[in-house]
PDB file of N, CA and C in Angstrom:
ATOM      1  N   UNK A   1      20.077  18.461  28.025  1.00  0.00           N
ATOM      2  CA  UNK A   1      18.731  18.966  28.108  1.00  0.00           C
ATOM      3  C   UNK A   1      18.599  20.024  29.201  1.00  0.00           C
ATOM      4  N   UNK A   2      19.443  20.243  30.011  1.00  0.00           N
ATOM      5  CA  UNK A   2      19.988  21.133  31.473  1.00  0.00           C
ATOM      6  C   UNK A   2      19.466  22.658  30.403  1.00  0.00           C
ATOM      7  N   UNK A   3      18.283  23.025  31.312  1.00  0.00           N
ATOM      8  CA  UNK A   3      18.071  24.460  30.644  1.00  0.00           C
ATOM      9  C   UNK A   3      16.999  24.648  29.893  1.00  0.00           C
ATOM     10  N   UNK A   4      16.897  23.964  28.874  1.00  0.00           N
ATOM     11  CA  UNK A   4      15.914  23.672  27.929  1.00  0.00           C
ATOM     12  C   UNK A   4      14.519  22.921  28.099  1.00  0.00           C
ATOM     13  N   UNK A   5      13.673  23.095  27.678  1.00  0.00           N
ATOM     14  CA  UNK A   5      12.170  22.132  27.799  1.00  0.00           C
ATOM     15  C   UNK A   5      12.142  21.219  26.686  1.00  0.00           C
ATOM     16  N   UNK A   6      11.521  20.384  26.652  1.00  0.00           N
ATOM     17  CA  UNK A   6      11.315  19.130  25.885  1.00  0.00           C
ATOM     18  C   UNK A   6      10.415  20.021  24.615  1.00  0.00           C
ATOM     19  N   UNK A   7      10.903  19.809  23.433  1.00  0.00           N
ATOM     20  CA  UNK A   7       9.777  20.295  22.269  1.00  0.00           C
ATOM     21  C   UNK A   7       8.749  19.409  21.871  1.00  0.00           C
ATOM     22  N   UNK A   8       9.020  18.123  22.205  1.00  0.00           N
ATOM     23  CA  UNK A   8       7.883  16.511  22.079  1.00  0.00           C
ATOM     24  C   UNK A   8       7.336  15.590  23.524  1.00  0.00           C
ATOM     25  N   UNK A   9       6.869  15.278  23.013  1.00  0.00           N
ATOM     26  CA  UNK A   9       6.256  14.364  24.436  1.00  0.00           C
ATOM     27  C   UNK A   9       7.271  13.103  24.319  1.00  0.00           C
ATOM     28  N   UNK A  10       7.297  12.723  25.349  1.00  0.00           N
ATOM     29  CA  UNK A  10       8.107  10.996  25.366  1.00  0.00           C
ATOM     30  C   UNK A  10       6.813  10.131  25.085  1.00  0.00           C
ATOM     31  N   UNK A  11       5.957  10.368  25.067  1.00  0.00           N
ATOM     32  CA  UNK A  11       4.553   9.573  24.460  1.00  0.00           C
ATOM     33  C   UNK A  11       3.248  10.958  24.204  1.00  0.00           C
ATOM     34  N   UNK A  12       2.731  10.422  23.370  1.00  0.00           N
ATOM     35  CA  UNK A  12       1.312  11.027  23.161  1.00  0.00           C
ATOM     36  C   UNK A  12      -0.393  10.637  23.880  1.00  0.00           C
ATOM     37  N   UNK A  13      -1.090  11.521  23.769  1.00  0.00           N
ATOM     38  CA  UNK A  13      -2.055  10.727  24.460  1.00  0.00           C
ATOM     39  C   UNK A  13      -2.946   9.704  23.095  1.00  0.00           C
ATOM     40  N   UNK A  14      -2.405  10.171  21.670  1.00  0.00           N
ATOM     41  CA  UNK A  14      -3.166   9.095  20.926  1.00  0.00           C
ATOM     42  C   UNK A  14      -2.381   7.672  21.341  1.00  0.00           C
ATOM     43  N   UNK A  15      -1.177   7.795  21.165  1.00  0.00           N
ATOM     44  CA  UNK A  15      -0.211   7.276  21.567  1.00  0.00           C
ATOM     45  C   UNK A  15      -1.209   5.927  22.775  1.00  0.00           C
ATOM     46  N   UNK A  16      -1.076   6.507  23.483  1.00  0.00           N
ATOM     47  CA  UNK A  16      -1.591   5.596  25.411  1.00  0.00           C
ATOM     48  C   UNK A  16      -3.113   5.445  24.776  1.00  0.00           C
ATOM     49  N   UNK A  17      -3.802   6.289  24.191  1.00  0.00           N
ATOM     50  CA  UNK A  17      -4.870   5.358  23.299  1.00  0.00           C
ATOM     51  C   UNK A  17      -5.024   3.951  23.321  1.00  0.00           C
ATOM     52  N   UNK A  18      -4.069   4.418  22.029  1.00  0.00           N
ATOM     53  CA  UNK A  18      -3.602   2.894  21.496  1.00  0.00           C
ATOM     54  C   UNK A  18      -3.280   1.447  22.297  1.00  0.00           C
ATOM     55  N   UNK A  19      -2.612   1.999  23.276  1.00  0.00           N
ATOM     56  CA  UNK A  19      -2.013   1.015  24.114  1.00  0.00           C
ATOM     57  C   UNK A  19      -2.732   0.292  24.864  1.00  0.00           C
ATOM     58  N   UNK A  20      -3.739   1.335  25.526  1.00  0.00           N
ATOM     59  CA  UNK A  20      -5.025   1.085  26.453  1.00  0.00           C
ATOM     60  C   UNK A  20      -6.013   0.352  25.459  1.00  0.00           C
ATOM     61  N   UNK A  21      -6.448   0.659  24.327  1.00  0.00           N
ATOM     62  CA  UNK A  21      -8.153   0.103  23.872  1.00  0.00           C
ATOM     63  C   UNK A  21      -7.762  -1.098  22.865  1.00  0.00           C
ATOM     64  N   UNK A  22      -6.153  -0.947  22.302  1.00  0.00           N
ATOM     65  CA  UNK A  22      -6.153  -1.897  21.077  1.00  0.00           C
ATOM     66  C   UNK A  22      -5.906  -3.841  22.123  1.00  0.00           C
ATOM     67  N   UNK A  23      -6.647  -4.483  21.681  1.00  0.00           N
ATOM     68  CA  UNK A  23      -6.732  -5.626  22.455  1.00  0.00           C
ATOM     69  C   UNK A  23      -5.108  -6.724  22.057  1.00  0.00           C
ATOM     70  N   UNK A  24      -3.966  -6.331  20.939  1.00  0.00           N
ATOM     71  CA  UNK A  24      -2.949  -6.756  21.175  1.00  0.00           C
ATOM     72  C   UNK A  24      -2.090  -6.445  22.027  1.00  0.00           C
ATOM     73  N   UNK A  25      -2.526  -5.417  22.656  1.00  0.00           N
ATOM     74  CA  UNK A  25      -0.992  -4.284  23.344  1.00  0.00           C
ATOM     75  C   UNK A  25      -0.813  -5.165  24.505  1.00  0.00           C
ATOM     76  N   UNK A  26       0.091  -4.472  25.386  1.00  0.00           N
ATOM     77  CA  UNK A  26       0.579  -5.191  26.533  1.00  0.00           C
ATOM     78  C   UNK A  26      -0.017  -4.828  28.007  1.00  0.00           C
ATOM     79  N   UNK A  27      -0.627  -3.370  27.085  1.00  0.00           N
ATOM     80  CA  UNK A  27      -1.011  -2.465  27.981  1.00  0.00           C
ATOM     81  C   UNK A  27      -2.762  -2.734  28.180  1.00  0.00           C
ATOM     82  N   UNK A  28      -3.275  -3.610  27.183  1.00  0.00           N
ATOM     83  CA  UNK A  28      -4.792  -3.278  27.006  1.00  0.00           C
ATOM     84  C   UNK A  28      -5.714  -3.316  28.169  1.00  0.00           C
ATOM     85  N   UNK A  29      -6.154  -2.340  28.096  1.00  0.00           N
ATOM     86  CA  UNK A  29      -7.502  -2.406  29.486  1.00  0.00           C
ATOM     87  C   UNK A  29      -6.635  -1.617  30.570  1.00  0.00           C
ATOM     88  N   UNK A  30      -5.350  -0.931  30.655  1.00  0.00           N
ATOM     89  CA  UNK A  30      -4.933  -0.487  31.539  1.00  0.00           C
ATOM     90  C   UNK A  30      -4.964   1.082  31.668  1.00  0.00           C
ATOM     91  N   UNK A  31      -5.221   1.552  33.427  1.00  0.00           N
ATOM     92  CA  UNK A  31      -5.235   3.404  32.768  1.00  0.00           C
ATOM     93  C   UNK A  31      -4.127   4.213  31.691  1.00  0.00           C
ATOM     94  N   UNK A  32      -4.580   5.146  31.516  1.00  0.00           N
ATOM     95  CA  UNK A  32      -3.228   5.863  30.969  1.00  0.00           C
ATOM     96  C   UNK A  32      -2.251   6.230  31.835  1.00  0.00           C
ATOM     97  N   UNK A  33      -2.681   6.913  32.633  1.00  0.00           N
ATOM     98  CA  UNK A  33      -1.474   7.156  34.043  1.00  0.00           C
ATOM     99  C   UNK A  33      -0.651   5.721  34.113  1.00  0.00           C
ATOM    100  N   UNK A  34      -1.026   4.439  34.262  1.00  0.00           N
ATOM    101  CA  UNK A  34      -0.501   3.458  34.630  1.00  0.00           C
ATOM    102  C   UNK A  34       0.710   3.476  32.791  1.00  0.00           C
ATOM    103  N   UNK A  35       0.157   3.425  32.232  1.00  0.00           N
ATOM    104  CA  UNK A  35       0.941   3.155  30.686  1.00  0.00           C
ATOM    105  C   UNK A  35       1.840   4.123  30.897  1.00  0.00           C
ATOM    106  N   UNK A  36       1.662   5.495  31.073  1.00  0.00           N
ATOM    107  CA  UNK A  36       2.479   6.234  30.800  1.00  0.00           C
ATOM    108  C   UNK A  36       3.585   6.167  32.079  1.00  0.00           C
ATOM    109  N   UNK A  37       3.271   6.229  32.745  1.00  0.00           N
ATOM    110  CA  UNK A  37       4.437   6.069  33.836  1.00  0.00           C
ATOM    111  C   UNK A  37       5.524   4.687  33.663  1.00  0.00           C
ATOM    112  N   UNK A  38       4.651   3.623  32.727  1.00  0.00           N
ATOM    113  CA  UNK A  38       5.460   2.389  32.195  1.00  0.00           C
ATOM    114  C   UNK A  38       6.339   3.083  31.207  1.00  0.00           C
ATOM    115  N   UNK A  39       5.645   3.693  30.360  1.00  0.00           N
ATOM    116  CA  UNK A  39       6.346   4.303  29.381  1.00  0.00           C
ATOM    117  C   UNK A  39       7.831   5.172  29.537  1.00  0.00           C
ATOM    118  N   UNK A  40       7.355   6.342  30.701  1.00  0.00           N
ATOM    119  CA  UNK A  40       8.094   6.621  31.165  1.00  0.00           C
ATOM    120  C   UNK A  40       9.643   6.266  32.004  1.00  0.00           C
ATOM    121  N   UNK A  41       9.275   5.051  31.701  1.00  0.00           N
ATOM    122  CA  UNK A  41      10.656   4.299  33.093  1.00  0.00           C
ATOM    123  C   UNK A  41      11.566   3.822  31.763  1.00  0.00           C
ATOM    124  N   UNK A  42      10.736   3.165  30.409  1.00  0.00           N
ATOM    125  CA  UNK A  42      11.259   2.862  29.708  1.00  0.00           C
ATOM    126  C   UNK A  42      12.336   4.148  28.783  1.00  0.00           C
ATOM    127  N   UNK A  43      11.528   5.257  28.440  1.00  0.00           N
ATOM    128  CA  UNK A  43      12.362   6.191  27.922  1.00  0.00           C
ATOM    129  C   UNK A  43      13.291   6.784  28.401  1.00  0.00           C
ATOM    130  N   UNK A  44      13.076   6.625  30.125  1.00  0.00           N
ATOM    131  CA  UNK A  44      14.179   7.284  30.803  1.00  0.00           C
ATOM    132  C   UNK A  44      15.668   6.654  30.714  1.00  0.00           C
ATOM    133  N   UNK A  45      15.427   5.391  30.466  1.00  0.00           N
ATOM    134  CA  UNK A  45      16.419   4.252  30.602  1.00  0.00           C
ATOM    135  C   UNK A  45      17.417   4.732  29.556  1.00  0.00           C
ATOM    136  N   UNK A  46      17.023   5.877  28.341  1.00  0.00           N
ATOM    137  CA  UNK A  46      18.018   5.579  27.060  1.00  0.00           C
ATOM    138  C   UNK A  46      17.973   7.152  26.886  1.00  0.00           C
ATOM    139  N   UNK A  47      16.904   7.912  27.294  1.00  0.00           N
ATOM    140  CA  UNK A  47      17.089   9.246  27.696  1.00  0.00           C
ATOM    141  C   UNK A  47      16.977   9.934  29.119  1.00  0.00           C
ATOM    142  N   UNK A  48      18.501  10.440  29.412  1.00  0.00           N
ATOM    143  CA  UNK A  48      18.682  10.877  30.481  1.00  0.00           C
ATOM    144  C   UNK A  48      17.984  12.274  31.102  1.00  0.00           C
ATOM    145  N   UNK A  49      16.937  12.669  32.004  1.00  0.00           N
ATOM    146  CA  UNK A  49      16.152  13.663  31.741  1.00  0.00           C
ATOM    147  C   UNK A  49      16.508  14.364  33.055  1.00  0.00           C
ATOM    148  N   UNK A  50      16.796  15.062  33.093  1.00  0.00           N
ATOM    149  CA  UNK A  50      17.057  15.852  34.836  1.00  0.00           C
ATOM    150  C   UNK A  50      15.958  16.902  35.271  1.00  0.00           C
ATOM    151  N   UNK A  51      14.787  16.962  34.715  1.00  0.00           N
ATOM    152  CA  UNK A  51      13.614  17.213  35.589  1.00  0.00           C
ATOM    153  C   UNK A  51      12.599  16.419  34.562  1.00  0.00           C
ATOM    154  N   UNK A  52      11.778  15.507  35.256  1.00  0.00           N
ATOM    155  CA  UNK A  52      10.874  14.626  35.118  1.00  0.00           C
ATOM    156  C   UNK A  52       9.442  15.591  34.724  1.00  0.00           C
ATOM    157  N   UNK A  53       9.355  16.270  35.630  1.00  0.00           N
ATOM    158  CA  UNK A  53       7.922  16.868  35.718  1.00  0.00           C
ATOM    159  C   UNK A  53       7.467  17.750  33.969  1.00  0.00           C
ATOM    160  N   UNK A  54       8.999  18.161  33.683  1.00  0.00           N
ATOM    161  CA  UNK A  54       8.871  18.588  32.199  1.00  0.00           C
ATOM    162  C   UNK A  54       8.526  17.772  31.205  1.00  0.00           C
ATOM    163  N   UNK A  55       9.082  16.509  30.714  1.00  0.00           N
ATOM    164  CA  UNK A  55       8.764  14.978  30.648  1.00  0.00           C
ATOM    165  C   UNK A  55       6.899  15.020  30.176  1.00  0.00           C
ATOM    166  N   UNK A  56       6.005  15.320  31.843  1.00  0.00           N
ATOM    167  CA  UNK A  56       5.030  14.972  31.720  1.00  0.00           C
ATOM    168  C   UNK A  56       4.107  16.453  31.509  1.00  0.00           C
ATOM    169  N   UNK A  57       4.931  17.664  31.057  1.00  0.00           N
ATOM    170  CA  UNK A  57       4.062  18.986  30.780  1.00  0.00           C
ATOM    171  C   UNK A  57       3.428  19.156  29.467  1.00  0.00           C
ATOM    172  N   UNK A  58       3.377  18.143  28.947  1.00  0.00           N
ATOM    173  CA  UNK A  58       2.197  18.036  27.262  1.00  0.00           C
ATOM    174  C   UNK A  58       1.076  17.193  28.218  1.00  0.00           C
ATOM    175  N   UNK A  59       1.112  17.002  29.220  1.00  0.00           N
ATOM    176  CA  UNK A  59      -0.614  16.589  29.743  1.00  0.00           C
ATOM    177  C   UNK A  59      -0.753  17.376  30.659  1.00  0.00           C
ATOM    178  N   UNK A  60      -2.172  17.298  30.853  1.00  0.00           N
ATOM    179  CA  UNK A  60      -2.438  18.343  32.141  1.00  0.00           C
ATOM    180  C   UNK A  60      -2.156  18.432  33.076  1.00  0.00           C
ATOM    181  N   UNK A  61      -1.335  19.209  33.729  1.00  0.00           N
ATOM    182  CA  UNK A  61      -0.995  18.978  35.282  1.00  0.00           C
ATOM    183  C   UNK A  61      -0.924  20.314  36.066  1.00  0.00           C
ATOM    184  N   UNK A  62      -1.024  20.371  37.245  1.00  0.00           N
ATOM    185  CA  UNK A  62      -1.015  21.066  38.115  1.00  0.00           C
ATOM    186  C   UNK A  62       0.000  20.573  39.602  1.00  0.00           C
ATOM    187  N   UNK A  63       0.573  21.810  40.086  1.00  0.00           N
ATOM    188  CA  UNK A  63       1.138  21.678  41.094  1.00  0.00           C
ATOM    189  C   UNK A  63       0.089  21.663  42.454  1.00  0.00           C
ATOM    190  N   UNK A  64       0.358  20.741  42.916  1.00  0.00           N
ATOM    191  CA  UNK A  64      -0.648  20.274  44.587  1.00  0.00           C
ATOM    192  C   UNK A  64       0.093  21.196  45.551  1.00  0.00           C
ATOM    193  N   UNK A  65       1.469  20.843  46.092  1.00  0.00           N
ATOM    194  CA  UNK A  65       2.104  21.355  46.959  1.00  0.00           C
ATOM    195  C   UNK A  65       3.528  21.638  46.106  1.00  0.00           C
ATOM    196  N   UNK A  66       4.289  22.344  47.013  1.00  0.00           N
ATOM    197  CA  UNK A  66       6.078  22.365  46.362  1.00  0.00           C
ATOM    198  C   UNK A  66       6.464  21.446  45.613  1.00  0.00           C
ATOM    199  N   UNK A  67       6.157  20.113  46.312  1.00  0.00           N
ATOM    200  CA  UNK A  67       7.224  19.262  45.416  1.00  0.00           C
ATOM    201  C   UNK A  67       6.163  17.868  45.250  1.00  0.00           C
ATOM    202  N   UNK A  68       5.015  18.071  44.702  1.00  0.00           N
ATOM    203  CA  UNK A  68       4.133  17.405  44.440  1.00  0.00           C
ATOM    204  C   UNK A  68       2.931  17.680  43.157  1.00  0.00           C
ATOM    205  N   UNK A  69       2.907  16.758  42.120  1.00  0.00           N
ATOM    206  CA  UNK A  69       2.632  17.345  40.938  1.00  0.00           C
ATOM    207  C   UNK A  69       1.377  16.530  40.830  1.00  0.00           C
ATOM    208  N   UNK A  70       0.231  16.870  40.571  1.00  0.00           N
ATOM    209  CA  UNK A  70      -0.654  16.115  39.469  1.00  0.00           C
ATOM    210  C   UNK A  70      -0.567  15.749  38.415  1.00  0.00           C
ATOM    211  N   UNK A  71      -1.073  14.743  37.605  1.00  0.00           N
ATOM    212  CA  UNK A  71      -0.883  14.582  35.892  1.00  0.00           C
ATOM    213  C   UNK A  71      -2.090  14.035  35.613  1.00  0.00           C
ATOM    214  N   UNK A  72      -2.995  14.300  34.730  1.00  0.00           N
ATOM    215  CA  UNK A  72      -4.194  14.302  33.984  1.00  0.00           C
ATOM    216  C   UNK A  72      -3.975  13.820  33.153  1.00  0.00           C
ATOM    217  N   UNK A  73      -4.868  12.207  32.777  1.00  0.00           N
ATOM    218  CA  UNK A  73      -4.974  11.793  31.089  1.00  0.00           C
ATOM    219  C   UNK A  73      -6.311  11.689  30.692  1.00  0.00           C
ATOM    220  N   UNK A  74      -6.686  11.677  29.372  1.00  0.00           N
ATOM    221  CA  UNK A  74      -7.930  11.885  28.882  1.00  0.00           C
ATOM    222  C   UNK A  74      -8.824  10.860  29.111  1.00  0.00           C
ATOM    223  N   UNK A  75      -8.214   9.715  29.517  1.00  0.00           N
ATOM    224  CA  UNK A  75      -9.298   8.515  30.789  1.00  0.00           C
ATOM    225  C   UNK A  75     -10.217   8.721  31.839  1.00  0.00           C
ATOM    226  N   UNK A  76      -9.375  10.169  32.195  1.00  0.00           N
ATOM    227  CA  UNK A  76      -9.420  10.350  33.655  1.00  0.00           C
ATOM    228  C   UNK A  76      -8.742   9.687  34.560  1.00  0.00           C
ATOM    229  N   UNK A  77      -7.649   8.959  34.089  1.00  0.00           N
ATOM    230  CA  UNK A  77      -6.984   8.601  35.021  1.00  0.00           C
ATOM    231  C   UNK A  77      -5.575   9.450  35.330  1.00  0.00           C
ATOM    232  N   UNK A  78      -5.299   9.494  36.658  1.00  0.00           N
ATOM    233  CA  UNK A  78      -4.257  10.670  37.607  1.00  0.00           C
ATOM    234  C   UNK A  78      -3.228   9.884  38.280  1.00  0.00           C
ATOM    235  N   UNK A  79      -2.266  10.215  38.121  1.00  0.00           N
ATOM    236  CA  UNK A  79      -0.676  10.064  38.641  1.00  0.00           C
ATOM    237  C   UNK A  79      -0.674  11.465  39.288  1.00  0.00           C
ATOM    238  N   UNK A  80       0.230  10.954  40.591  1.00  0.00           N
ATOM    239  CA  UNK A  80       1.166  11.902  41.239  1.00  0.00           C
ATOM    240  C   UNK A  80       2.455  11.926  41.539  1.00  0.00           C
ATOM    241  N   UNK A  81       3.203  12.595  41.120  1.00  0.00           N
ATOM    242  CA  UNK A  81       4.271  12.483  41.137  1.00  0.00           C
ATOM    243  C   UNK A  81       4.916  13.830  42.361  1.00  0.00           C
ATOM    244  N   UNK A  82       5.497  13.330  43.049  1.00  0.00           N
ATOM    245  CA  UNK A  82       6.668  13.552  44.571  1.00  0.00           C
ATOM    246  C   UNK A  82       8.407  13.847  43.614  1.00  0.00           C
ATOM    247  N   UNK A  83       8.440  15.119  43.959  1.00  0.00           N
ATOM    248  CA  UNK A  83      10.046  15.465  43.640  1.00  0.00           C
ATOM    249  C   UNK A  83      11.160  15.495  45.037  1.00  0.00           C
ATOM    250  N   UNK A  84      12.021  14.912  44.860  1.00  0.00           N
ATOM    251  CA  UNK A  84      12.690  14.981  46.716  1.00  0.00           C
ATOM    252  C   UNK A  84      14.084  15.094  45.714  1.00  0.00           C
ATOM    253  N   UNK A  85      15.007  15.331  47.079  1.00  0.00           N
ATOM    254  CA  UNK A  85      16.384  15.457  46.886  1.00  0.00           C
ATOM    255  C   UNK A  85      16.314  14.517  48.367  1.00  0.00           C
ATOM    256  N   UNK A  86      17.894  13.651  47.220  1.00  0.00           N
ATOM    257  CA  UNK A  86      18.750  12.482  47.848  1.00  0.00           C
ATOM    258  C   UNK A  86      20.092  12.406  47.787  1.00  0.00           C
ATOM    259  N   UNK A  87      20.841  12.685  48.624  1.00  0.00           N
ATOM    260  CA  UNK A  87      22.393  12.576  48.289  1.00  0.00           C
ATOM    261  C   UNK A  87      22.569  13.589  47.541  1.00  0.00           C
ATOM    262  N   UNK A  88      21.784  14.798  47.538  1.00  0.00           N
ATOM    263  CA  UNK A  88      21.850  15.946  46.676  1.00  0.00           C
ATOM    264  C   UNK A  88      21.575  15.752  45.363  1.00  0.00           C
ATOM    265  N   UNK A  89      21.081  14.886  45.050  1.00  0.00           N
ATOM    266  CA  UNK A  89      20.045  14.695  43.582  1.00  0.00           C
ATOM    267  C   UNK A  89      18.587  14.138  43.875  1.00  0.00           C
ATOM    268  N   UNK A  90      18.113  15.063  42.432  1.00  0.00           N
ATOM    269  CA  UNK A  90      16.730  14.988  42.551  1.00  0.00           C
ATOM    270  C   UNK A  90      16.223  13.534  42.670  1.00  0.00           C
ATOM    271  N   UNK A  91      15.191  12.797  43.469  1.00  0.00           N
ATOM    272  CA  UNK A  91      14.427  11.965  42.838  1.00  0.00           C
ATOM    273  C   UNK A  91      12.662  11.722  42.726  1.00  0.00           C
ATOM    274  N   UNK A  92      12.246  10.896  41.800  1.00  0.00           N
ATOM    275  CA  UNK A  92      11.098  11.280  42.149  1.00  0.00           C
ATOM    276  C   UNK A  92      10.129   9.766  42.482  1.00  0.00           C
ATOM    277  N   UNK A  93       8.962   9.848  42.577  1.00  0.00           N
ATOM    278  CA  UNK A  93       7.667   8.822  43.067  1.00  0.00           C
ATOM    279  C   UNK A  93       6.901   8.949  42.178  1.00  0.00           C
ATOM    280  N   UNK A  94       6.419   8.516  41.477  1.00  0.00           N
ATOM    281  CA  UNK A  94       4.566   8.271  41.085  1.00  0.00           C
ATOM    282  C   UNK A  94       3.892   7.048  41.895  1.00  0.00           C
ATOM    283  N   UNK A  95       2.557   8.132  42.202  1.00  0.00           N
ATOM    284  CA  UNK A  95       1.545   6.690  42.548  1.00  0.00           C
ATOM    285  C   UNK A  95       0.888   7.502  41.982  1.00  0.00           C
ATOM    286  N   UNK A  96      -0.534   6.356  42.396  1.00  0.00           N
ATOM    287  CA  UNK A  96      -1.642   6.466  41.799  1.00  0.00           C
ATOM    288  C   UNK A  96      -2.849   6.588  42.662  1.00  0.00           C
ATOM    289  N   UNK A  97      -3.718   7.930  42.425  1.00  0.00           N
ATOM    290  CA  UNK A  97      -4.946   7.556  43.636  1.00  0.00           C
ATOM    291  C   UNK A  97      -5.941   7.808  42.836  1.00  0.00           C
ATOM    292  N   UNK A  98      -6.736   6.851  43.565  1.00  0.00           N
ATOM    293  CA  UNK A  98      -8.043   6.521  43.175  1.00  0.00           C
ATOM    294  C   UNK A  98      -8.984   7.636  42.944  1.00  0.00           C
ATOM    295  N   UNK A  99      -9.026   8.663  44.143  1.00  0.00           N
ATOM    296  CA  UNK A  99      -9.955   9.465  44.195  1.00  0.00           C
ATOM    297  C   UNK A  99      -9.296  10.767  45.027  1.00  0.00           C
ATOM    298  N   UNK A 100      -9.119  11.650  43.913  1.00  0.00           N
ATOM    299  CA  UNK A 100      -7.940  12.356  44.149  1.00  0.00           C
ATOM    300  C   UNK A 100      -7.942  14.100  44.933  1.00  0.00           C
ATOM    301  N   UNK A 101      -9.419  14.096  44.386  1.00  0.00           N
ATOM    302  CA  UNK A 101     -10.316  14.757  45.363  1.00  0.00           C
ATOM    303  C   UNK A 101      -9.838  14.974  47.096  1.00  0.00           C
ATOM    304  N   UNK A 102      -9.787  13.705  47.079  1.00  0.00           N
ATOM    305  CA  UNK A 102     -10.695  13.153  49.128  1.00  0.00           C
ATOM    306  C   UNK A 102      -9.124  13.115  49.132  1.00  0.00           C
ATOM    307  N   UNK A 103      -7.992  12.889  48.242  1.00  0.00           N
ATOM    308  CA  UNK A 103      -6.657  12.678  48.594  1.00  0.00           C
ATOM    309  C   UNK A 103      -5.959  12.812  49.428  1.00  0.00           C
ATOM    310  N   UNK A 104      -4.828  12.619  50.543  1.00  0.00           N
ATOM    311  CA  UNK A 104      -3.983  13.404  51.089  1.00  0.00           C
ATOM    312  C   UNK A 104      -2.856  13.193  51.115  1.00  0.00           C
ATOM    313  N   UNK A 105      -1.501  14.001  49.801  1.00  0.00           N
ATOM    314  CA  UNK A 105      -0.902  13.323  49.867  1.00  0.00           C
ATOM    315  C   UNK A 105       0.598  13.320  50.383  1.00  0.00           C
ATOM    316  N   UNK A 106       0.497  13.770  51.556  1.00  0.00           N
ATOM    317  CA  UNK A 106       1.480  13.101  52.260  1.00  0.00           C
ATOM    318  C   UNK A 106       1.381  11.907  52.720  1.00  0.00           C
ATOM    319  N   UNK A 107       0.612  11.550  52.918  1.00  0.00           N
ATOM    320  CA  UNK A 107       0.032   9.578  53.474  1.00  0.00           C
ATOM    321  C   UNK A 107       0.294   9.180  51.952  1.00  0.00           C
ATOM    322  N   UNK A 108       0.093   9.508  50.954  1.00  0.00           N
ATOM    323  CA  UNK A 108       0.539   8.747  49.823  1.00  0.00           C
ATOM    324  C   UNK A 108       2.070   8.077  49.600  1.00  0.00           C
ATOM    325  N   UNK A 109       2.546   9.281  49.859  1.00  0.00           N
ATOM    326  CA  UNK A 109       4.283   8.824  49.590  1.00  0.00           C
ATOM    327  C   UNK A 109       4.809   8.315  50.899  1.00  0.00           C
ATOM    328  N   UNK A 110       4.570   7.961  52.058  1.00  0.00           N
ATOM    329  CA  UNK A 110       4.981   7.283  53.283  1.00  0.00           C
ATOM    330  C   UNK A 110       5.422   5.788  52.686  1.00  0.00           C
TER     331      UNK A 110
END
């Protein structure tokens, strides 16, 4: 995948819909940010992805700082995701803030 962008999402937002409102899921009643970042750990496991942030560029996002990303789901609920290098490979963080506004997030990833 070195080079190339993803042509599909690893999930959809009808997709995290589903997951969130249907009352069998595992996910029900939970944000989308929270599902999808579940989602995410799971697809990574069987697809190997060497930039993440591409991964999550079929939802809205914006760059905060260098190595700090926003992600937007149609809930309104927001993930942030932190890109670092470790041992000379990339890794990354998601959390989650409440109110993303008033945010600051270097105190997030501490």
């Amino acid at each position: 995948m070195k080079g190339r962008t993803m042509n599909k999402p690893f999930i959809t937002q009808a997709q995290l819909a589903l997951y969130k409102y249907q009352p069998s899921s595992k996910y029900f009643g939970q944000s989308m940010a929270v599902i999808a970042q579940s989602e995410f750990v799971e697809f990574a496991k069987i697809n190997k992805s060497e930039n993440v942030i591409d991964c999550f560029s079929f939802f809205w996002n914006r760059r905060i700082k260098h190595d700090i990303w926003l992600i937007s789901f149609s809930d309104n609920s927001e993930m942030v995701i932190k890109e670092s290098l470790k041992d000379g490979h990339k890794i990354y963080k998601f959390e989650f803030c409440e109110i993303v506004d008033n945010c600051n997030f270097d105190d997030v990833f501490v």
